[in-house]
Protein backbone atom coordinates (compact mmCIF):
# COMPACT_ATOMS: atom_id res chain seq x y z
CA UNK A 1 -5.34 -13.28 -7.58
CA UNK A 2 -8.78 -14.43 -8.61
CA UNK A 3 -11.35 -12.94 -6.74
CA UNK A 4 -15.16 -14.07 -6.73
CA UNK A 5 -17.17 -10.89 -7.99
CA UNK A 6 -19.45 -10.54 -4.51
CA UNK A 7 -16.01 -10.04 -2.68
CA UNK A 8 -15.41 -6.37 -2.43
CA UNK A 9 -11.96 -5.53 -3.72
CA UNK A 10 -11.32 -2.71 -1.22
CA UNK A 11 -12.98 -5.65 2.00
CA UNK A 12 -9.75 -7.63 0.08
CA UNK A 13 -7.06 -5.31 -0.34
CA UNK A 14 -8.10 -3.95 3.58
CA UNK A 15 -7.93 -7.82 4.90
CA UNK A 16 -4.73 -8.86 2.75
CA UNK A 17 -2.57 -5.12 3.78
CA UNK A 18 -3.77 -5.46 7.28
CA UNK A 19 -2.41 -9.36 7.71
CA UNK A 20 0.80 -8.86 6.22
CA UNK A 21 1.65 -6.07 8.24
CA UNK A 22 0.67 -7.80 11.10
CA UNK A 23 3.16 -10.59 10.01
CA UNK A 24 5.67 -8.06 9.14
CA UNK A 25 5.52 -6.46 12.12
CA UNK A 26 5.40 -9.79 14.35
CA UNK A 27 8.33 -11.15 12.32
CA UNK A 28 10.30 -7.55 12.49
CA UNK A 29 9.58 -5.82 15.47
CA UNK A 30 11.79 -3.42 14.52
CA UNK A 31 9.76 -2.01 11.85
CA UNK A 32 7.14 -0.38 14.36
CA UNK A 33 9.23 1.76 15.40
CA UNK A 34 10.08 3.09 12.40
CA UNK A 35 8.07 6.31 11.79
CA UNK A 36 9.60 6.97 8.36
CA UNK A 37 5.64 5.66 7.20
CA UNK A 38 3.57 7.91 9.31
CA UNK A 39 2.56 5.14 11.55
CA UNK A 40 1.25 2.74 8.87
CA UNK A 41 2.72 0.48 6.99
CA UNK A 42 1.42 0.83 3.72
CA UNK A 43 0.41 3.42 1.45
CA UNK A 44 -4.20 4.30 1.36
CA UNK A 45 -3.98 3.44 -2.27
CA UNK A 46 -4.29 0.34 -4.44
CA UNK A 47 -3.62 -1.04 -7.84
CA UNK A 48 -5.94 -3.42 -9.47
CA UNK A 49 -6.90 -4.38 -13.35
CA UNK A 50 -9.33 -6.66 -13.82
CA UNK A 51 -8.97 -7.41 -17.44
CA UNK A 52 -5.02 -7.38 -18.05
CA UNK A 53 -1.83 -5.96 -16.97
CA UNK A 54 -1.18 -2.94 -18.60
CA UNK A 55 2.51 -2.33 -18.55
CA UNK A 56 2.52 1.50 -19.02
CA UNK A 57 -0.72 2.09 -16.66
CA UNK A 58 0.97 0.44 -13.68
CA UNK A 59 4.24 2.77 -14.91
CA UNK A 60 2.11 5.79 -14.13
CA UNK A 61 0.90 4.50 -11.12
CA UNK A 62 3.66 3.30 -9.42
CA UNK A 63 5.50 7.12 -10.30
CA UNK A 64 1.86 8.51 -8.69
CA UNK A 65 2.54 6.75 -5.80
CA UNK A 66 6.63 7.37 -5.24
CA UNK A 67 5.68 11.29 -6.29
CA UNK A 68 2.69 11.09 -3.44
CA UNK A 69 5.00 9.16 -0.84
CA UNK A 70 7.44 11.82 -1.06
CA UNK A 71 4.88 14.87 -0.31
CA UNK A 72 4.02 13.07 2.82
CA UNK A 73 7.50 12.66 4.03
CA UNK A 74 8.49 16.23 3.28
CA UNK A 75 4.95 17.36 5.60
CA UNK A 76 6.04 14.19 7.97
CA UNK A 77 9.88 16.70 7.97
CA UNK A 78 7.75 20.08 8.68
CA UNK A 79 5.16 18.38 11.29
């Protein structure tokens, strides 16, 4: 995605999460009723590099995220 530098990335990433969960949803009902995410669809966090995909940088991340998505699910099982 190329992104003019006065457009705030978070404005984006808000904008671009909210509409395709909106779609999702609209497309899948089902999916809202699924509480498995805590009442949202997708995770706070984001991933961007604005100079070049680092391969092992987006490794870490992604295990970040799957390590942080499983700490909310196991307060989610206690709540």
């Amino acid at each position: 995605v190329k992104v003019p530098p006065k457009l705030s990335i978070s404005n984006l990433m808000g904008a671009l999460k909210g509409k395709i969960a909106l779609k999702l949803f609209s497309k899948y009902p089902h999916l809202r009723k699924n509480k498995m995410w805590g009442n949202h669809f997708w995770q706070r966090g984001y991933f961007v590099d604005s100079v070049g995909v680092n391969e092992e940088i987006i490794r870490r991340y992604v295990r970040h995220q799957e390590k942080v998505e499983r700490q909310e699910q196991a307060q989610l099982a206690l709540d």
